[in-house]
Each structure stands twice: as C-alpha cells, then as structure tokens.
C-alpha atoms as a PDB file:
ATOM      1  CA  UNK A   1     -15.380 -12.169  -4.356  1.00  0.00           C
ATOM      2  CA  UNK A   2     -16.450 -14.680  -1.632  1.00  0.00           C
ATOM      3  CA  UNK A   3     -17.503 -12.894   2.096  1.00  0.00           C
ATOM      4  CA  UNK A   4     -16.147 -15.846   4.794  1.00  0.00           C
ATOM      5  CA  UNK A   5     -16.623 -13.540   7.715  1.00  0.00           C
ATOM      6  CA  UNK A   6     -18.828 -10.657   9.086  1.00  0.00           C
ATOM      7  CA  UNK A   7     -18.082  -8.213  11.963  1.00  0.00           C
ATOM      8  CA  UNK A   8     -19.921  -5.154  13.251  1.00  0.00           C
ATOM      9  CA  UNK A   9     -17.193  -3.349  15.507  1.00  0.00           C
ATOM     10  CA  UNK A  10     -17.689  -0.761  18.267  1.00  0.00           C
ATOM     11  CA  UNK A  11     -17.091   2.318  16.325  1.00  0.00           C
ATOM     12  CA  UNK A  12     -20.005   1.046  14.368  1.00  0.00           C
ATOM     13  CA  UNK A  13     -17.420  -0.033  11.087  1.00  0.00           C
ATOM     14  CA  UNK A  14     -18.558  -3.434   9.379  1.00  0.00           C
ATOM     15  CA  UNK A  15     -15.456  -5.505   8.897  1.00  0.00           C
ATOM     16  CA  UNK A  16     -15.649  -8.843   6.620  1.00  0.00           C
ATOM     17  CA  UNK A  17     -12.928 -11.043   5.726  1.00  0.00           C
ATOM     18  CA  UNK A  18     -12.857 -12.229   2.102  1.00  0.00           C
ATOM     19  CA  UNK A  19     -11.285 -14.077  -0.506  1.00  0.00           C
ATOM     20  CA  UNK A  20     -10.831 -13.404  -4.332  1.00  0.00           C
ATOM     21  CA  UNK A  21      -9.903 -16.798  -5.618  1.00  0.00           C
ATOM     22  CA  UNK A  22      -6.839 -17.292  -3.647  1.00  0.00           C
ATOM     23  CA  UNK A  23      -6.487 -13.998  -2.439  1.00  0.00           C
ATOM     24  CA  UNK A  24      -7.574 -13.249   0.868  1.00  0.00           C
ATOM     25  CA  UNK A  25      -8.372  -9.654   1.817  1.00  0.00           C
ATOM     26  CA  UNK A  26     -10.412  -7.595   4.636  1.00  0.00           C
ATOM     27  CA  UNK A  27     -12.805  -4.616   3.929  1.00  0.00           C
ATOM     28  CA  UNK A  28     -14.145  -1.919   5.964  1.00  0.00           C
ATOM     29  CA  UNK A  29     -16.933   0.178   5.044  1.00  0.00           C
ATOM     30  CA  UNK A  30     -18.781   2.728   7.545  1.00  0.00           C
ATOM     31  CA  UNK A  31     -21.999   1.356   9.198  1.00  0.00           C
ATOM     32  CA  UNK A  32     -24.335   4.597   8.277  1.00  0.00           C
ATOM     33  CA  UNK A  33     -22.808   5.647   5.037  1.00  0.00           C
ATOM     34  CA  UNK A  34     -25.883   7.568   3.391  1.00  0.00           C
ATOM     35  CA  UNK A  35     -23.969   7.295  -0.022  1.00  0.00           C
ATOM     36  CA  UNK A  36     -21.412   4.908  -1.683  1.00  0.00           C
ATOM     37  CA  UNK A  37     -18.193   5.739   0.056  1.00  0.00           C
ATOM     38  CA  UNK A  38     -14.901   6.153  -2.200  1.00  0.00           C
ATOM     39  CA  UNK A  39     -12.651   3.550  -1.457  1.00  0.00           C
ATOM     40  CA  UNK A  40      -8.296   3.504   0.028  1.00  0.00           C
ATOM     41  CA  UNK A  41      -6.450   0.721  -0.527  1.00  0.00           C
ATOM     42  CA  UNK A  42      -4.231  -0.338   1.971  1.00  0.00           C
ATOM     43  CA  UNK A  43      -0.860  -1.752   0.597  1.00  0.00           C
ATOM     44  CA  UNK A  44       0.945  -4.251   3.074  1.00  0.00           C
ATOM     45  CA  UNK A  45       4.776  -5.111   3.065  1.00  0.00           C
ATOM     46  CA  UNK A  46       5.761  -8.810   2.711  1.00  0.00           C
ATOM     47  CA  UNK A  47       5.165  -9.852   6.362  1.00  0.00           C
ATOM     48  CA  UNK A  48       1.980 -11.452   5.867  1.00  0.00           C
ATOM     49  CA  UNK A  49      -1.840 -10.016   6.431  1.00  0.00           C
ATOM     50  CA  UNK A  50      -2.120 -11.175  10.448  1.00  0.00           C
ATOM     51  CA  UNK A  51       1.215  -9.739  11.117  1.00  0.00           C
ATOM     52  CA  UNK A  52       0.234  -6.519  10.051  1.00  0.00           C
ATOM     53  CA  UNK A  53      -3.390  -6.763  10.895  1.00  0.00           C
ATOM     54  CA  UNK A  54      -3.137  -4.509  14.459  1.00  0.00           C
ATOM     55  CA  UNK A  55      -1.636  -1.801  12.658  1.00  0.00           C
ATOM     56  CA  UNK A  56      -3.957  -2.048   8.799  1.00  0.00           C
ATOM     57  CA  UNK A  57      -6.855  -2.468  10.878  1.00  0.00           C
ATOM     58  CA  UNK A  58      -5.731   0.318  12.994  1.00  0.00           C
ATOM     59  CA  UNK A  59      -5.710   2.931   9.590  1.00  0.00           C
ATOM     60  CA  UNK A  60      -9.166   1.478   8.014  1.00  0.00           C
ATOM     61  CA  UNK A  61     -11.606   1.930  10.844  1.00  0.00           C
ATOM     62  CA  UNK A  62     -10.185   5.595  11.030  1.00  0.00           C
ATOM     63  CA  UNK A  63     -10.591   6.269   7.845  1.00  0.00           C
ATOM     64  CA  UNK A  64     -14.281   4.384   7.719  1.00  0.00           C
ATOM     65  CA  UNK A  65     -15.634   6.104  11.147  1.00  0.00           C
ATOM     66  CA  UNK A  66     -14.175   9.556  11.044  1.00  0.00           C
ATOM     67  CA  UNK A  67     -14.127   9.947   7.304  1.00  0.00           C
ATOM     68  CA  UNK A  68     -16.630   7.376   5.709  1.00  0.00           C
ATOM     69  CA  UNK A  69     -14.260   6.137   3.587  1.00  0.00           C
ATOM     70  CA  UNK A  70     -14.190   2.146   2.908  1.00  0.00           C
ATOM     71  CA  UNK A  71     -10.770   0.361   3.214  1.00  0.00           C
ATOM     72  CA  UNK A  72      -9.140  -3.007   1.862  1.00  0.00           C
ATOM     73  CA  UNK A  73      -6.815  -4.832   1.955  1.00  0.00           C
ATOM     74  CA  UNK A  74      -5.163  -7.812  -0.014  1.00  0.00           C
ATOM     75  CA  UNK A  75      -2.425 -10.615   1.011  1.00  0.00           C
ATOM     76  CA  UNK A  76       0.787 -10.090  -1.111  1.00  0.00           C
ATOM     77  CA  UNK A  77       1.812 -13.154  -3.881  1.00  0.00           C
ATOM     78  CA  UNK A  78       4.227 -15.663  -1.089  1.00  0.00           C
ATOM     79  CA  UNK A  79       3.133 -13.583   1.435  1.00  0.00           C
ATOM     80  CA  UNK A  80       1.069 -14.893   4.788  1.00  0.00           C
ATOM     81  CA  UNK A  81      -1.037 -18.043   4.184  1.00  0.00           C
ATOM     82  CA  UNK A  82      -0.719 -17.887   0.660  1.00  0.00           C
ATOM     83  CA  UNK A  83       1.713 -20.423  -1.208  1.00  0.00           C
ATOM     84  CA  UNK A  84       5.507 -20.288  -0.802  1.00  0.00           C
ATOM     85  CA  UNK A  85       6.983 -18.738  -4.192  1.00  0.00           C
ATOM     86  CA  UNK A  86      10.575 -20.450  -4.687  1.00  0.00           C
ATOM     87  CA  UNK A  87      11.902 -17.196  -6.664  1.00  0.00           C
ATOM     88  CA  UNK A  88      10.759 -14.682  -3.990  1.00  0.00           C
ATOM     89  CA  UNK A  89      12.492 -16.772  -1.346  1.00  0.00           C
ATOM     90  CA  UNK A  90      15.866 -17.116  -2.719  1.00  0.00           C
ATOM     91  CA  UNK A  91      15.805 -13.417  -3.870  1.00  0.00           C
ATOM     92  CA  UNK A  92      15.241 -12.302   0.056  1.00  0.00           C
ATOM     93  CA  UNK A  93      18.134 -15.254   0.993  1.00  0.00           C
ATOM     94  CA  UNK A  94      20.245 -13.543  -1.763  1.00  0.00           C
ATOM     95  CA  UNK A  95      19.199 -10.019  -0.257  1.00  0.00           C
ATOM     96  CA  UNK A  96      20.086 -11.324   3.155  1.00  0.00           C
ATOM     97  CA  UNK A  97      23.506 -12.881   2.380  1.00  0.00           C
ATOM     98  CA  UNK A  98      24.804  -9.925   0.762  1.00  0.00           C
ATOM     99  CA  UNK A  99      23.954  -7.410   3.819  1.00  0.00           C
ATOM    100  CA  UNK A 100      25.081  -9.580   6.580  1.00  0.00           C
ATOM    101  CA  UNK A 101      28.580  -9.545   4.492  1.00  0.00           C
ATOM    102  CA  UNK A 102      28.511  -6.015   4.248  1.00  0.00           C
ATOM    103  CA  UNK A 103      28.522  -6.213   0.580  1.00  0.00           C
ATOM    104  CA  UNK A 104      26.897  -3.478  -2.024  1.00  0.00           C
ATOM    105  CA  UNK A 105      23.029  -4.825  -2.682  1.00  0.00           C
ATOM    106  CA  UNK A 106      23.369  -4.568  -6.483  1.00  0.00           C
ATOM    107  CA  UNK A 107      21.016  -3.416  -9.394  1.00  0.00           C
ATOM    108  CA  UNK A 108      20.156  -7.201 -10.466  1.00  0.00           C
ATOM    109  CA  UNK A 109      19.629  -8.321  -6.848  1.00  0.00           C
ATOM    110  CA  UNK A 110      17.017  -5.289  -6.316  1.00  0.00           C
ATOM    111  CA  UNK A 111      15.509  -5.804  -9.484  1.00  0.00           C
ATOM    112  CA  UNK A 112      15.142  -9.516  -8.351  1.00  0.00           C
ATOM    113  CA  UNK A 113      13.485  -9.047  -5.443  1.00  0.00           C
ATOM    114  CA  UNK A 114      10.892  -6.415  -7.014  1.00  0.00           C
ATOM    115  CA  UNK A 115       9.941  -6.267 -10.065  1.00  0.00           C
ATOM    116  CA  UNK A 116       8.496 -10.279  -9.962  1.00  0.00           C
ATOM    117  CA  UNK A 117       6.574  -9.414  -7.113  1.00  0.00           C
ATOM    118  CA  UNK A 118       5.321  -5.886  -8.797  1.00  0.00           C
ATOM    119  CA  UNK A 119       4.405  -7.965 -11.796  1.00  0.00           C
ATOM    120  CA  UNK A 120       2.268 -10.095  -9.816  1.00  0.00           C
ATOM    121  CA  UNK A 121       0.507  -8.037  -7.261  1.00  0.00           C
ATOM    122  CA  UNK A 122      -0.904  -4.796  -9.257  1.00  0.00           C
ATOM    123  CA  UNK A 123      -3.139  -7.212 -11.556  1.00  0.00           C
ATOM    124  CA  UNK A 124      -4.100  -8.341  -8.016  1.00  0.00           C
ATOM    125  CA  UNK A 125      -4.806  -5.344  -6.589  1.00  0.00           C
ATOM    126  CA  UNK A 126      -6.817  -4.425 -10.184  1.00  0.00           C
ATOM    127  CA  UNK A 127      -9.233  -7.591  -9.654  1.00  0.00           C
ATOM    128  CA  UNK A 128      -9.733  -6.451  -6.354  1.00  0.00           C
ATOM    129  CA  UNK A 129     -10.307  -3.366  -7.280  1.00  0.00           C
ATOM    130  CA  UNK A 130     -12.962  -4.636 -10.114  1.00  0.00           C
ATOM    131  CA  UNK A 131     -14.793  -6.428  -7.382  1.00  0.00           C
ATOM    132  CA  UNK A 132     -14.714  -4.191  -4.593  1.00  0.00           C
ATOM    133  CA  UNK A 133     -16.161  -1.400  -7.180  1.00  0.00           C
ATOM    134  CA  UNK A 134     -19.411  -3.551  -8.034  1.00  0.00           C
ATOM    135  CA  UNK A 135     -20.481  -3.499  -4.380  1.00  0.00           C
ATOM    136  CA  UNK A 136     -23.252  -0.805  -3.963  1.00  0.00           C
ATOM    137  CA  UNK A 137     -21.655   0.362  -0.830  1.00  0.00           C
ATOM    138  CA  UNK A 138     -18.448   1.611  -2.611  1.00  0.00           C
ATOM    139  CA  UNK A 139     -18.355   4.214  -5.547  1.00  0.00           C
ATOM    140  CA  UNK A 140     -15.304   4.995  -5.635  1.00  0.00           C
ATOM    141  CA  UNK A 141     -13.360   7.265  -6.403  1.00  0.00           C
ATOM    142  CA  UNK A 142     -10.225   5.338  -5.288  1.00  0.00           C
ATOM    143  CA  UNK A 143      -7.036   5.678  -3.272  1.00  0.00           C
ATOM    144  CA  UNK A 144      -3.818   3.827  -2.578  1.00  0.00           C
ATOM    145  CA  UNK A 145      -1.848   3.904   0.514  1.00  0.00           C
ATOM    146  CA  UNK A 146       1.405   2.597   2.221  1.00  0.00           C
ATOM    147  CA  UNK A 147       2.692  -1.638   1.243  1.00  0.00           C
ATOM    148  CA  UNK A 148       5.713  -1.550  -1.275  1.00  0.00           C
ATOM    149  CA  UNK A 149       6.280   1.669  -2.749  1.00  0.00           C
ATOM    150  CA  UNK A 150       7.065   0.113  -6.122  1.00  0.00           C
ATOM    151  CA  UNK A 151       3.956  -1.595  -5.869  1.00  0.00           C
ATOM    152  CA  UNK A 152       2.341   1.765  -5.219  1.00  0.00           C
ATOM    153  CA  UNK A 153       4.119   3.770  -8.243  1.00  0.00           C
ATOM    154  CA  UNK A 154       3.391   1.095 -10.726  1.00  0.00           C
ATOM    155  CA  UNK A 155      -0.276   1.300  -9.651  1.00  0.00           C
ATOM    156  CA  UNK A 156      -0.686   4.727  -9.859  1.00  0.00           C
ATOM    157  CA  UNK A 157       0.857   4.619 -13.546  1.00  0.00           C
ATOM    158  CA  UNK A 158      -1.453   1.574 -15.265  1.00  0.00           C
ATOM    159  CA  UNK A 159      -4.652   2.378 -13.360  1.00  0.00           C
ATOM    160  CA  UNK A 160      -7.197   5.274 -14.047  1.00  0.00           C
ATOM    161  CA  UNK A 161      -9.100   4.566 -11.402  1.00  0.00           C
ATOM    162  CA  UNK A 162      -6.154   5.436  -8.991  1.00  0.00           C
ATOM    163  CA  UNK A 163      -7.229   9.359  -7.964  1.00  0.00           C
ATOM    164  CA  UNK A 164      -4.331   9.603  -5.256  1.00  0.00           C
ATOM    165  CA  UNK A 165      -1.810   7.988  -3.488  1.00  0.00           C
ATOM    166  CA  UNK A 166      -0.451   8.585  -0.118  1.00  0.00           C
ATOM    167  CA  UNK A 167       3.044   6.680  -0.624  1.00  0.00           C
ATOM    168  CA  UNK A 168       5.086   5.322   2.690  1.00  0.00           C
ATOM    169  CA  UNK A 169       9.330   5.631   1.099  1.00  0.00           C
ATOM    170  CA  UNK A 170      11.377   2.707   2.179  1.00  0.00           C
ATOM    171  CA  UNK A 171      12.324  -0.861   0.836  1.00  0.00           C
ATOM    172  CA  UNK A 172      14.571  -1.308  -2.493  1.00  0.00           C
ATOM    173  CA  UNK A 173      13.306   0.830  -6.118  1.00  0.00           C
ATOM    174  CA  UNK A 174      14.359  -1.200  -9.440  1.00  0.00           C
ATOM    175  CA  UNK A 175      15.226   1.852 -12.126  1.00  0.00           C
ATOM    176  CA  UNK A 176      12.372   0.545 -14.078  1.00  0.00           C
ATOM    177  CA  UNK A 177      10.263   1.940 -10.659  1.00  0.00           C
ATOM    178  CA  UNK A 178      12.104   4.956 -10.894  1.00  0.00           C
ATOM    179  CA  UNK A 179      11.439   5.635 -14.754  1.00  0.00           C
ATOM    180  CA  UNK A 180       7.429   4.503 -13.966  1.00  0.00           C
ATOM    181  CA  UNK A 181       7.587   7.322 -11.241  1.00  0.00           C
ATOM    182  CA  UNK A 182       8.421   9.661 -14.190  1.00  0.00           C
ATOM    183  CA  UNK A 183       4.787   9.048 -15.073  1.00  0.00           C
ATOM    184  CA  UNK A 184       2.976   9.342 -12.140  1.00  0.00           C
ATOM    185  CA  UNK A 185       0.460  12.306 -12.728  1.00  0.00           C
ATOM    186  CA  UNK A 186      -1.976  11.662  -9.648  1.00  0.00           C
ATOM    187  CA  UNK A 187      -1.542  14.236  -6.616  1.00  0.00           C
ATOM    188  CA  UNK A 188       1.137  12.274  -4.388  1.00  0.00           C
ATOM    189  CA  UNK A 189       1.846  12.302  -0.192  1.00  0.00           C
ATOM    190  CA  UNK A 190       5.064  10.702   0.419  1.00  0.00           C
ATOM    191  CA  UNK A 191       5.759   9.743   3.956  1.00  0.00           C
ATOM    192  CA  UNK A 192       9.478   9.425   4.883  1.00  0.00           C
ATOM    193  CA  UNK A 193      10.989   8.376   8.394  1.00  0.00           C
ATOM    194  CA  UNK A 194      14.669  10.291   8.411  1.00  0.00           C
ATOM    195  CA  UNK A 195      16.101   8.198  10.489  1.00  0.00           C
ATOM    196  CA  UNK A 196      14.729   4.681   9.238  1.00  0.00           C
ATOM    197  CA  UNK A 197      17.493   2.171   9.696  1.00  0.00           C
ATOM    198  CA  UNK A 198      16.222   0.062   6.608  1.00  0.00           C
ATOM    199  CA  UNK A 199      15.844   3.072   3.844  1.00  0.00           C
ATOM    200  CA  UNK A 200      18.051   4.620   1.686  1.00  0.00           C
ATOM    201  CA  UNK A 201      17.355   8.262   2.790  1.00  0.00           C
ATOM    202  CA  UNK A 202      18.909   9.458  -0.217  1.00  0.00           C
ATOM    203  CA  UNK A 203      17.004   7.052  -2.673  1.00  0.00           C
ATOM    204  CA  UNK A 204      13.706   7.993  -1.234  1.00  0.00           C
ATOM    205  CA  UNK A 205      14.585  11.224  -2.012  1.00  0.00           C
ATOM    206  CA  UNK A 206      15.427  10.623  -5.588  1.00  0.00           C
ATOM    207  CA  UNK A 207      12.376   8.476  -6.226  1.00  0.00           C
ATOM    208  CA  UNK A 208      10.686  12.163  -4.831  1.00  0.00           C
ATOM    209  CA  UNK A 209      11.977  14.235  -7.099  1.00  0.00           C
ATOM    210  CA  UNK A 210      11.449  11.690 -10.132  1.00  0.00           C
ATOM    211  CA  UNK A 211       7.574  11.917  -9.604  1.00  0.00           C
ATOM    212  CA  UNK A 212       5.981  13.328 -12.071  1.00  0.00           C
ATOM    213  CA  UNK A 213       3.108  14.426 -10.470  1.00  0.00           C
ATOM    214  CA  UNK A 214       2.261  18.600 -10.359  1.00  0.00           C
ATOM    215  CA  UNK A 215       0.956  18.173  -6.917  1.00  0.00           C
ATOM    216  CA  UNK A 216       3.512  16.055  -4.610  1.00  0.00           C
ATOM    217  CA  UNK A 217       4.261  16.760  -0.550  1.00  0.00           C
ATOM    218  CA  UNK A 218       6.782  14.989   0.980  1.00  0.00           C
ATOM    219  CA  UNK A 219       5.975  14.491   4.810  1.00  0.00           C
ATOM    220  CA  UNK A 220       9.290  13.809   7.096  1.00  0.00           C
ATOM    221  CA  UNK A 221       9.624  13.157  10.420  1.00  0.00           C
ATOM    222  CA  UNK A 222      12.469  12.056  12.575  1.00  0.00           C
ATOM    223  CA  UNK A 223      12.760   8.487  13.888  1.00  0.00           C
ATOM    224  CA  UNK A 224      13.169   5.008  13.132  1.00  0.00           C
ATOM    225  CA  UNK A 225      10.612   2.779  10.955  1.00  0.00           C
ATOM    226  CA  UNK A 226       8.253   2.062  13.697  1.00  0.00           C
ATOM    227  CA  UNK A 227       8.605   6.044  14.993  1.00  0.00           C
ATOM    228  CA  UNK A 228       5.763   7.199  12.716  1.00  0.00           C
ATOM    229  CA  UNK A 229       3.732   9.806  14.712  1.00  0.00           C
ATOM    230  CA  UNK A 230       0.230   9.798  15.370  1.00  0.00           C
ATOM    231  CA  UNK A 231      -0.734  12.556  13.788  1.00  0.00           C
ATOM    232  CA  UNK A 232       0.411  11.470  10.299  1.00  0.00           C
ATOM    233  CA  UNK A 233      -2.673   9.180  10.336  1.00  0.00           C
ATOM    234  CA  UNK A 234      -4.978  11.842  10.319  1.00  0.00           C
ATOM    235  CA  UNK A 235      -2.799  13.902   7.768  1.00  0.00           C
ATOM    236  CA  UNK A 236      -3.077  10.883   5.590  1.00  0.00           C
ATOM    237  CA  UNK A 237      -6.850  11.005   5.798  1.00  0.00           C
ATOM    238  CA  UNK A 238      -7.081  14.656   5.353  1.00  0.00           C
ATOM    239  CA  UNK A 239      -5.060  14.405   2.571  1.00  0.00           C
ATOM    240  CA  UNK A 240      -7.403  11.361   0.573  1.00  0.00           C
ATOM    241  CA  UNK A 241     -10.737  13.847   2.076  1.00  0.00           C
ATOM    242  CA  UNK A 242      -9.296  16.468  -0.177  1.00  0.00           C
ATOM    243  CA  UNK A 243      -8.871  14.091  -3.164  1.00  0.00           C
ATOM    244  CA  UNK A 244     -11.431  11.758  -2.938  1.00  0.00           C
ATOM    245  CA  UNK A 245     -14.546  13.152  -1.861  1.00  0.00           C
END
C-alpha cells in the first residue's frame, strides 16, 4: 500500500488517498483515536470512485468523527480510472439492449454481468483488507457496507475477518449469490428502498429470506434509489457500534 495524498479535514478526520498496485482507494481514520479503531468497508457500485466520492466520503467521516471507526474504500475492476475490461462492457451493452426492448433480463445475462466482476473484486477487497489491517491505527474488527450486494454476500461468506455487514438490496443476484447467501452467518442490516425504480422488490426480498444469518433486520423505507433518509446513516453506524466495538 502506497499513501499519494494526505488530508487533515475540519471534523478533525485524516483522509489519504492510496493505491494498492493498481487499485486506488481512500481511508479515513479519526484524528484522536486513543486505540486502534475497527475498520467498515465501504463498497461502491460501478460508477467509478469520484462519482461517488460526495456521497462515500459523506458515510466515512461520520463514522470516523462520531464513532471512531476508520473507513475505506477501493475502485471496482473497469470501474473509474482503472482499465476498460472488454467483458464487463459488453455484458452492461447486453444488459442495456435487452431493457430498452422490454425484453426479460435472463439468468445467463445476470450471471454475466456479476459473477466476473464478484470473482475479481473480493480478492481485492481481501488485499486491501491485509494491508489496511497492518497499519497500527486500525485493529480491526471489520465491517462491510453498501457497493454490489453480491459483492457484499460473497465477502461475508469467504472472509473471517468480516464481523458484520450492513447490506444496501438492489442491482441483479446470480443464483450462485443466492445459494452463497445461504451461508452467510455474520449478523446482517439490509437496507431496501420500496419504491426503487431499478430493484426487483421482490428479489431483494428473496435474497432476505435466503440469509442465513440468526441475526438479520431488514430496514425499508419508501422512495426511489436516491430517497434514502438521513437517519439511516446513523442507524447504519449504530448498528456496526453494536458489532464492532
């Protein structure tokens, strides 16, 4: 892990830029933490790190200044500066063609679209988590938050280190996500928007109920995907203060 960047913000959180071979990221970490801080990681949807920088940024310095938590974040595989991946791109053409025709998005078109970029960014998000770990400042233990649910599930399956996972329901789930879900054990806090234009109420509801988890809340609220309210931040954080600390 290479630092490129260093920056004390008001609220007294230390933000630095870095990269991780060709992985660029951000972390947080509280200015006074007295003891090494457990650590969220911040999942981010394919729309590239700067997109959603207002809005990740936004989550991490809450969590590091009212909760002393540190925060990262990682850019996805073909995602934001990173280099153009020729399968992902005609998988999200494919996606596109079939919903602007009306046509049913079938099993091999999610699976497609998913599971490649699954397969790629968990071993990512363990090497981050391998190096973010061996700074003094963080001790862990470790959660995961929002980005691709599938992403998320898979995660919480293959990594021990994952204590608990405050999932955000939306996008397409392969069956293979569905049957990992089945073995999720970690305590869960789902967040679905009932009215979100671009999720499959009912399939976020499925991929619920297949958790496997003994201790699972599903948060829903009414609105569209960018209708999330306010206070769900701080329910998020309550709920990793509970689990983490």
């Amino acid at each position: 892990m290479h630092f490129t960047s260093e920056n004390l913000l008001d609220d007294g959180v230390l933000e630095r830029e870095f990269t991780l071979g060709e992985i660029p990221g951000i972390l947080w970490t509280p200015g006074s933490a007295s003891a090494p801080a457990p650590l969220i990681l911040i999942g981010l949807p394919p729309l590239g790190l700067r997109t959603m920088y207002p809005r990740v940024a936004g989550r991490a310095r809450y969590y590091a200044a009212e909760y002393g938590f540190a925060a990262a974040t990682i850019e996805l595989p073909g995602s934001g500066d990173r280099p153009r991946w020729d399968a992902a791109e005609q998988a999200r053409a494919d996606l596109r063609r079939v919903m602007q025709a009306g046509e049913p998005v079938t099993d091999e078109i999610v699976d497609a679209l998913v599971l490649p970029l699954v397969d790629r960014a968990v071993p990512e998000w363990r090497a981050a988590m391998d190096a973010l770990l061996s700074l003094p400042e963080i001790g862990g233990p470790v959660g995961y938050e929002g980005g691709v649910i599938s992403i998320g599930v898979r995660l919480a399956v293959v990594e021990p280190r994952i204590a608990a996972a405050n999932l955000f329901a939306g996008s397409f789930v392969p069956t293979a996500i569905v049957e990992d879900a089945r073995r999720v054990a970690v305590p869960l806090q789902v967040l679905l928007q009932w009215d979100d234009e671009g999720n499959d109420r009912q399939a976020a509801l499925d991929l619920f109920d297949a958790f496997g988890s003994e201790e699972k809340t599903l948060h829903a609220n009414t609105g569209g995907h960018t209708g999330v309210p306010h206070f769900e931040l701080d329910a998020g954080a309550r709920f990793f203060a509970r689990h983490l600390k």
